[in-house]
C-alpha atoms as a PDB file:
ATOM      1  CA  UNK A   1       1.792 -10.477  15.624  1.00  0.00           C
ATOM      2  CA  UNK A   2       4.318 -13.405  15.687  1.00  0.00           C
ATOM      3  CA  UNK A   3       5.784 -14.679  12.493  1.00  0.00           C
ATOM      4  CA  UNK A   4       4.787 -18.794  12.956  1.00  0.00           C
ATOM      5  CA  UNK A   5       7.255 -19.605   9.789  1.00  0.00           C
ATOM      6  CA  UNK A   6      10.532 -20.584  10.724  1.00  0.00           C
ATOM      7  CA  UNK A   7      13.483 -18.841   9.482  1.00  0.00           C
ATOM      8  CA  UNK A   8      14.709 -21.398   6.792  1.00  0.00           C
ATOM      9  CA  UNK A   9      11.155 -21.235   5.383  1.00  0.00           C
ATOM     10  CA  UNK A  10      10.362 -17.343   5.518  1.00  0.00           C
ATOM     11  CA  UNK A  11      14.133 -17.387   3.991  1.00  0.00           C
ATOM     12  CA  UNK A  12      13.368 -19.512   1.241  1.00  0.00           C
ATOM     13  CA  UNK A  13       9.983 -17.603   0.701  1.00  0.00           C
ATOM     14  CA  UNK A  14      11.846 -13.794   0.449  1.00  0.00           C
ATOM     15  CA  UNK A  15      14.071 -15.250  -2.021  1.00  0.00           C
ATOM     16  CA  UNK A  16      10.997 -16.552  -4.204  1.00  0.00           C
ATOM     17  CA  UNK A  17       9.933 -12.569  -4.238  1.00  0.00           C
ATOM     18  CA  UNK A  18      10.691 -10.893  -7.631  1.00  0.00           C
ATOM     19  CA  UNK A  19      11.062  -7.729  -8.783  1.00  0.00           C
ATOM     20  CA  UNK A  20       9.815  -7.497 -12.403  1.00  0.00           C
ATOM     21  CA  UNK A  21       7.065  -9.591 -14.093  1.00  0.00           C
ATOM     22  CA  UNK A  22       5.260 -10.300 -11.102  1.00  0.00           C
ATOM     23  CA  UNK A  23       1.888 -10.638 -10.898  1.00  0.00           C
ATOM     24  CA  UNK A  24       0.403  -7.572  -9.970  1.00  0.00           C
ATOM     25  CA  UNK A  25       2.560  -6.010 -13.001  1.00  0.00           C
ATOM     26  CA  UNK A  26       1.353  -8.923 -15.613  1.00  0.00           C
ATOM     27  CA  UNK A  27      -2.040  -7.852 -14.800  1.00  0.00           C
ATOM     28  CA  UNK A  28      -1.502  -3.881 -15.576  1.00  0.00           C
ATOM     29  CA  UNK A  29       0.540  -5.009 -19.016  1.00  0.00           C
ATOM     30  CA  UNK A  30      -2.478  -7.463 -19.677  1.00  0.00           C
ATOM     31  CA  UNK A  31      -5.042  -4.383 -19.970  1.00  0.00           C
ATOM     32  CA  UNK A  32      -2.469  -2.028 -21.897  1.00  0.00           C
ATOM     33  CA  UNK A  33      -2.128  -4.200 -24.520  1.00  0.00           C
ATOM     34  CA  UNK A  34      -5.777  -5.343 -24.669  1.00  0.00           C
ATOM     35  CA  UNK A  35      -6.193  -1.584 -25.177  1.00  0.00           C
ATOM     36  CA  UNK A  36      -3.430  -1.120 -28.204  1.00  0.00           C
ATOM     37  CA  UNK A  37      -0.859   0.338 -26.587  1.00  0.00           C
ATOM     38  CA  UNK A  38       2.677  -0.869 -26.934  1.00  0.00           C
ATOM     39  CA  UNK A  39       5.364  -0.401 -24.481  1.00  0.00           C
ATOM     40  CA  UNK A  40       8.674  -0.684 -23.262  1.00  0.00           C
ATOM     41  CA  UNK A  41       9.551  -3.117 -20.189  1.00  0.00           C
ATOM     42  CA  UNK A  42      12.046  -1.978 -17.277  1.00  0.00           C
ATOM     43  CA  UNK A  43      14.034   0.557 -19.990  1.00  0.00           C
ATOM     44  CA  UNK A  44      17.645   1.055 -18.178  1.00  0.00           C
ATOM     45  CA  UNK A  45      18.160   4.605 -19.971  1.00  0.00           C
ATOM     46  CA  UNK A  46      15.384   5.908 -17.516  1.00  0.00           C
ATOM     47  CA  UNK A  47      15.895   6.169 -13.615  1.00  0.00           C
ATOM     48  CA  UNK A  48      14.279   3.504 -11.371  1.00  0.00           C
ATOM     49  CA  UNK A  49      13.775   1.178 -14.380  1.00  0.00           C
ATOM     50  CA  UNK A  50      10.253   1.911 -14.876  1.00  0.00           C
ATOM     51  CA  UNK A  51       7.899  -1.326 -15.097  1.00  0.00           C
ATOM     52  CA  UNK A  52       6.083   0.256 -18.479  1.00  0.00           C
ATOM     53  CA  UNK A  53       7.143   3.218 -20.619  1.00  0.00           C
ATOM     54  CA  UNK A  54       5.906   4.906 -23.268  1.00  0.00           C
ATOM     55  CA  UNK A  55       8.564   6.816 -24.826  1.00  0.00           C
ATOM     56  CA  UNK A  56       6.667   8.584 -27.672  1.00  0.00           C
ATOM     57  CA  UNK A  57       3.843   9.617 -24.890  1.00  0.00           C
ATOM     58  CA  UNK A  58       6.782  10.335 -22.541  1.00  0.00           C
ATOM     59  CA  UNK A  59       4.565   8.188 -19.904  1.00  0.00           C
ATOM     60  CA  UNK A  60       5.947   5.463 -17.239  1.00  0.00           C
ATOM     61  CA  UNK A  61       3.762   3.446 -15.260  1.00  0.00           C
ATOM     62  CA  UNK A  62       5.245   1.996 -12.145  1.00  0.00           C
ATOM     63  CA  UNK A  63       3.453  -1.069 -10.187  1.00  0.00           C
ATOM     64  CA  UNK A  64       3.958  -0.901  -6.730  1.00  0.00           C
ATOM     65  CA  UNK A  65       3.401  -3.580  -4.475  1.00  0.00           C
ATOM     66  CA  UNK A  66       1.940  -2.654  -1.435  1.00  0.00           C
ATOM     67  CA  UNK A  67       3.970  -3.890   1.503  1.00  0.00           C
ATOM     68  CA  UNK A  68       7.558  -3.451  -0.110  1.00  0.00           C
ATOM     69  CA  UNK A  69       6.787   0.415  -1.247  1.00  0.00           C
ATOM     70  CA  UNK A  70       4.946   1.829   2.062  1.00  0.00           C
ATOM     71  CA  UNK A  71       1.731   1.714   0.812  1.00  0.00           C
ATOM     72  CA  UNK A  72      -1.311   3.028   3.264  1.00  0.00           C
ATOM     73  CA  UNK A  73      -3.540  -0.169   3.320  1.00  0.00           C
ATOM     74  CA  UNK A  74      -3.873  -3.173   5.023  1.00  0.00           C
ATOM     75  CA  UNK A  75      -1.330  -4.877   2.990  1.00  0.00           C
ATOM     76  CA  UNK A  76       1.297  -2.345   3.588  1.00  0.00           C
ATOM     77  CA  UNK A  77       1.628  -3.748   7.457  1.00  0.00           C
ATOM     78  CA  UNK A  78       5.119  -4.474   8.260  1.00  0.00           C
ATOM     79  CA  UNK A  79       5.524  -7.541  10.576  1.00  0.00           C
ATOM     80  CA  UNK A  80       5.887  -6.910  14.026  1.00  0.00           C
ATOM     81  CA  UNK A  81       9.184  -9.271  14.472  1.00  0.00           C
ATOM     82  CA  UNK A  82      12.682  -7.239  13.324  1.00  0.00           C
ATOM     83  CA  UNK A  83      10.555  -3.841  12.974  1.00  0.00           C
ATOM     84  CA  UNK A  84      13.260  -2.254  12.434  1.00  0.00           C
ATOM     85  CA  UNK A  85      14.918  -3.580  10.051  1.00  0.00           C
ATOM     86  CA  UNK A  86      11.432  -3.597   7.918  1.00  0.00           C
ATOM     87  CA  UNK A  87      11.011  -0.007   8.802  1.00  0.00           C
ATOM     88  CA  UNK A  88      14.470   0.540   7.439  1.00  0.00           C
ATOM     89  CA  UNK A  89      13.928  -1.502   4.530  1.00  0.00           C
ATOM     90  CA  UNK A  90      10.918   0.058   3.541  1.00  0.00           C
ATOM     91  CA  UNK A  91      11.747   3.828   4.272  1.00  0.00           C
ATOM     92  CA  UNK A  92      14.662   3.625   2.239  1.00  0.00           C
ATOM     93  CA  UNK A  93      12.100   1.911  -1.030  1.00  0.00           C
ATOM     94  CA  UNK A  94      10.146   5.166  -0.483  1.00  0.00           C
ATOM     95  CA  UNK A  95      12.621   7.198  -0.390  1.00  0.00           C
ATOM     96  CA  UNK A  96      13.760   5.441  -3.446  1.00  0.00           C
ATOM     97  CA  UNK A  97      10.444   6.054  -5.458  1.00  0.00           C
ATOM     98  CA  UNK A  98      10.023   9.453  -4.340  1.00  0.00           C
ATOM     99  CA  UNK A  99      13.820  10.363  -5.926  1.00  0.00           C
ATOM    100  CA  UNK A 100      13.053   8.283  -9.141  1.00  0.00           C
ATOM    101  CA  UNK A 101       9.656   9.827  -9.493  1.00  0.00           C
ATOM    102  CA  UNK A 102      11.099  13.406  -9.138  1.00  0.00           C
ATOM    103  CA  UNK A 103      14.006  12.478 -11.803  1.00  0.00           C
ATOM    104  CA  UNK A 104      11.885  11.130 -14.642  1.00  0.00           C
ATOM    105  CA  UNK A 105       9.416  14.022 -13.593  1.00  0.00           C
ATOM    106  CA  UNK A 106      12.273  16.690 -14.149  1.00  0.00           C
ATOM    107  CA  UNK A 107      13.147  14.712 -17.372  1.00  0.00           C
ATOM    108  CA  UNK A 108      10.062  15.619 -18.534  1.00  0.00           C
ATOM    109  CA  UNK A 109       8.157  12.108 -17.930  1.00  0.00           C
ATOM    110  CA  UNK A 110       4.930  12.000 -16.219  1.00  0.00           C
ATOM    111  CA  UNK A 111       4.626   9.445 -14.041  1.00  0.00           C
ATOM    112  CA  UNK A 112       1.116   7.028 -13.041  1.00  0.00           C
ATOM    113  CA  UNK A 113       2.120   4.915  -9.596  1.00  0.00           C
ATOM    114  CA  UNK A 114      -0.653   1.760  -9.751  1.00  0.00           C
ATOM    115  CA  UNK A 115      -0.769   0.168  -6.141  1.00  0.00           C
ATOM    116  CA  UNK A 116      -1.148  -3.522  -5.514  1.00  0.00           C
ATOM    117  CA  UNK A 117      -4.504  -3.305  -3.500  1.00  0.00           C
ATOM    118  CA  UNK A 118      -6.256  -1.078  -5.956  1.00  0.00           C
ATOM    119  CA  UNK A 119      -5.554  -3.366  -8.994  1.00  0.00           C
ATOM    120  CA  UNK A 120      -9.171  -5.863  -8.089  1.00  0.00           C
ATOM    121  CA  UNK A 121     -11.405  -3.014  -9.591  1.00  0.00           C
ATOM    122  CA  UNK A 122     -10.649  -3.784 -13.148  1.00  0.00           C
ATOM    123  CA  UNK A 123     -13.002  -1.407 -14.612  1.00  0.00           C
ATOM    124  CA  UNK A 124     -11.595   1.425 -12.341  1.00  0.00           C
ATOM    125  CA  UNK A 125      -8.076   0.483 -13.194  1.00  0.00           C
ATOM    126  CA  UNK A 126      -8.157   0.298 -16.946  1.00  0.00           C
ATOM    127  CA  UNK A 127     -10.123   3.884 -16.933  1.00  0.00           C
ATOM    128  CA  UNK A 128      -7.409   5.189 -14.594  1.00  0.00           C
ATOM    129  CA  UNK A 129      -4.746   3.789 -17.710  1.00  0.00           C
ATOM    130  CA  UNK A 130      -6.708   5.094 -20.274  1.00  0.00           C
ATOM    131  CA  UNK A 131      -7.162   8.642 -18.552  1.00  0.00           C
ATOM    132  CA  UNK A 132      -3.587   8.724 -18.106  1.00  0.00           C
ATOM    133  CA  UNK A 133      -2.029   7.647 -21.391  1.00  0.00           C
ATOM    134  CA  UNK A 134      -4.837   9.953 -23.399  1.00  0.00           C
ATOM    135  CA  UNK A 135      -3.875  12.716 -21.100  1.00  0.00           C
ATOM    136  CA  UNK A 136      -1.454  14.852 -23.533  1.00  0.00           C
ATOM    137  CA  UNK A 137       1.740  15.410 -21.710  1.00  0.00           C
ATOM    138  CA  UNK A 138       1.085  19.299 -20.991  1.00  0.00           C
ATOM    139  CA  UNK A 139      -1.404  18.375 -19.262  1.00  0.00           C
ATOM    140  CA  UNK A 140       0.149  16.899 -16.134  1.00  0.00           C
ATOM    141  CA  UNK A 141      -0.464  13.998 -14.177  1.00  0.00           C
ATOM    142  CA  UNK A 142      -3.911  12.077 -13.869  1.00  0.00           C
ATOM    143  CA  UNK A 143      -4.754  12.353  -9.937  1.00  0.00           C
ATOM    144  CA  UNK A 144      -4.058   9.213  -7.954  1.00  0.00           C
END
């Protein structure tokens, strides 16, 4: 696939891409506080910054786009121009996540990892949240 933006634009377009409040994120906090819970936002005490915590639950969710966290789905594609440095790029958010998500795990945290492409089912989504933040902490995990 060729990239038909030049680099000036695609430039000015990667520096437009955020890392907290962006959409994908507004729409998770939307539905957890249409629900009653209360949470923090990107709390620096835990690693990785998590994008919602719930420190009295012990709970983090993180919101993951697809394409800048590896995700296996169509929007997870890296472009086929500088492959490697995307492959780089990427490899080294996943490795990321994976260390953060054993961390706050060994901390005691769980941990709920909501991806981009699976945030359209509303319904689905907020019973994933609820199942999750219900879920006492001895409990574990709710399956992804």
């Amino acid at each position: 696939m060729v990239d038909h933006i030049d680099p000036a634009r695609r430039s000015l377009n990667m520096a437009a891409v955020r890392s907290k409040h962006t959409e994908p994120e507004l729409v998770v906090r939307k539905i957890v506080y249409g629900l009653g819970y209360r949470y923090r936002l990107h709390w620096e005490k835990l690693p990785g910054k998590p994008d919602l915590v719930f420190p009295g639950k012990r709970k983090v969710i993180f919101v993951h786009g697809c394409f800048w966290h590896g995700h296996d789905c169509i929007r997870g594609r890296l472009p086929s121009t500088n492959l490697d440095f995307w492959e780089q790029k990427v490899g080294k958010n996943k490795e990321r996540d994976s260390r953060v998500r054993n961390q706050l795990e060994a901390q005691g945290w769980n941990v709920l990892t909501l991806w981009q492409c699976r945030l359209k089912e509303a319904s689905e989504l907020k019973q994933t949240i609820v199942r999750f933040l219900k879920t006492s902490h001895d409990e574990g995990d709710v399956p992804e």
